[in-house]
Protein backbone atom coordinates (compact mmCIF):
# COMPACT_ATOMS: atom_id res chain seq x y z
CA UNK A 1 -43.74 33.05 -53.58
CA UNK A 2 -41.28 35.73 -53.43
CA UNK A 3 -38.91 37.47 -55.50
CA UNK A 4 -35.92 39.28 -55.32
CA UNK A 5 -33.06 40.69 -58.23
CA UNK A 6 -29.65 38.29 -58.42
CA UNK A 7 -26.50 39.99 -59.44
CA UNK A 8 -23.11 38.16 -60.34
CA UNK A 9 -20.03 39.48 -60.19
CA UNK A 10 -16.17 37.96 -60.76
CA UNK A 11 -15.00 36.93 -57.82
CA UNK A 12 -11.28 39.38 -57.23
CA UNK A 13 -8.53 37.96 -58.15
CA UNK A 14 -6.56 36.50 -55.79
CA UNK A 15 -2.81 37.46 -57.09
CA UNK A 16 -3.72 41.06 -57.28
CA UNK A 17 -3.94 41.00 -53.48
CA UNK A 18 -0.99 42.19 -51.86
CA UNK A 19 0.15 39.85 -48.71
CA UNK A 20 0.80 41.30 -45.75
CA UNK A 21 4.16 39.88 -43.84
CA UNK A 22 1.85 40.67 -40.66
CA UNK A 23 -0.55 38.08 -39.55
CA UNK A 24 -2.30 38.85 -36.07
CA UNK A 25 -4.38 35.53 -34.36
CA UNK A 26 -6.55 35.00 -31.52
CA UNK A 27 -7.82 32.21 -29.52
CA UNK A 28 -10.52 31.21 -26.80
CA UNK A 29 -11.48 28.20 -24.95
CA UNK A 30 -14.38 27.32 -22.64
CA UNK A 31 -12.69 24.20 -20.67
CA UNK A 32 -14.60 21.84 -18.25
CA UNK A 33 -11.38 22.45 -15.84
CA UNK A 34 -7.71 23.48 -16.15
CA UNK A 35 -4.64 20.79 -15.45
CA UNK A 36 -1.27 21.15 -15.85
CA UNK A 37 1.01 17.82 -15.81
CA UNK A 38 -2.55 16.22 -14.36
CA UNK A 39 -2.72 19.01 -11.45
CA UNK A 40 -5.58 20.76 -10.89
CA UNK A 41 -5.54 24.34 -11.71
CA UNK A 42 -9.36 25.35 -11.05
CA UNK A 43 -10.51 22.80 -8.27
CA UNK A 44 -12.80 21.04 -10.50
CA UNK A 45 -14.21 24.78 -11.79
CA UNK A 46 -14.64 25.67 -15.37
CA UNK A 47 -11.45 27.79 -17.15
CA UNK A 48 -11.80 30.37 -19.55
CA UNK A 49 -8.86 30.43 -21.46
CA UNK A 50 -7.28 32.30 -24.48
CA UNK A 51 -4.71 34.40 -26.51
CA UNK A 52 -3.33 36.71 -29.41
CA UNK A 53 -0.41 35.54 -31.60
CA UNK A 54 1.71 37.93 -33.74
CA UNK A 55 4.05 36.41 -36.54
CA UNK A 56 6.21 38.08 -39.12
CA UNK A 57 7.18 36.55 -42.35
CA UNK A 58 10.68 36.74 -41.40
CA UNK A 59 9.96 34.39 -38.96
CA UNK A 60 9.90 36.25 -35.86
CA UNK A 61 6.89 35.40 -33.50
CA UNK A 62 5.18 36.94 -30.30
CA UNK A 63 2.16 36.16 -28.44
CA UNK A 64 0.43 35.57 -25.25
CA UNK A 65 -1.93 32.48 -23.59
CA UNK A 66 -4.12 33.29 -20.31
CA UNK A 67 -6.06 31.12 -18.46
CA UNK A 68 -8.31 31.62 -15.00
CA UNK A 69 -7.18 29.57 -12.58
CA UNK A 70 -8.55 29.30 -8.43
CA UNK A 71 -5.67 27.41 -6.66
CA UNK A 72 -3.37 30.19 -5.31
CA UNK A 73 -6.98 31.84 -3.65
CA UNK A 74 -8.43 28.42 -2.80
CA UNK A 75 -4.69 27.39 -0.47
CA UNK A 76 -3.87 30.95 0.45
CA UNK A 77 -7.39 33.32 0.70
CA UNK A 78 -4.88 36.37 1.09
CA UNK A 79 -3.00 35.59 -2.21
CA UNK A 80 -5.12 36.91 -5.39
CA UNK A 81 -4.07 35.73 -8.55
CA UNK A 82 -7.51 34.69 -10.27
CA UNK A 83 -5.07 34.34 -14.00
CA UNK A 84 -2.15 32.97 -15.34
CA UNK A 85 -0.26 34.88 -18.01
CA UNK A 86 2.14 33.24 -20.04
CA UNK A 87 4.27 35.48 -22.43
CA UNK A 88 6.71 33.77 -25.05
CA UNK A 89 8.38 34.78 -28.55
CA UNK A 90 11.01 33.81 -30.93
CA UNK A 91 12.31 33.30 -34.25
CA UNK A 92 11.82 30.47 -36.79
CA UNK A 93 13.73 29.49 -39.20
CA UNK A 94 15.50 26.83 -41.50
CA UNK A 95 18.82 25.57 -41.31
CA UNK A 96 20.71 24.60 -44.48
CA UNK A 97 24.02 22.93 -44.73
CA UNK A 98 26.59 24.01 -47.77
């Protein structure tokens, strides 16, 4: 049997933490292939895929999604473009009326 020392502790409160109006995100996927609007992207080849999202409380947003991708080579061997980048932002917001 072993042994060791337990120490307890309260647990921070969570109201004395200050929230940041920053939040930074990321994302990954391992897909079996890539379509877009039921075209293949990959030729039947696995996609790594993934991104970083910014947002601001004030409802401004910014990020980026890449995926690897084989058609443009596979058609055209002199054309290289192994990933697509896709860049968008914006702001969000509610409308009220009055």
């Amino acid at each position: 049997m072993l042994a060791a020392p337990a120490f307890a502790q309260n647990a921070p409160d969570a109201a004395a933490a200050e929230v940041s109006p920053h939040v930074f995100t990321a994302n990954v996927t391992l897909a079996s292939e890539y379509r877009y609007r039921g075209l293949m992207q990959t030729n039947r080849r696995p996609a790594i895929q993934g991104g970083f999202d910014y947002t601001h409380s004030s409802g401004f947003y910014l990020g980026n999604w890449n995926s690897s991708i084989s058609w443009l080579g596979d058609s055209n061997p002199e054309v290289s473009a192994p990933i697509e980048i896709d860049l968008y932002g914006g702001f969000k917001n509610t409308v009220t009326l009055g």
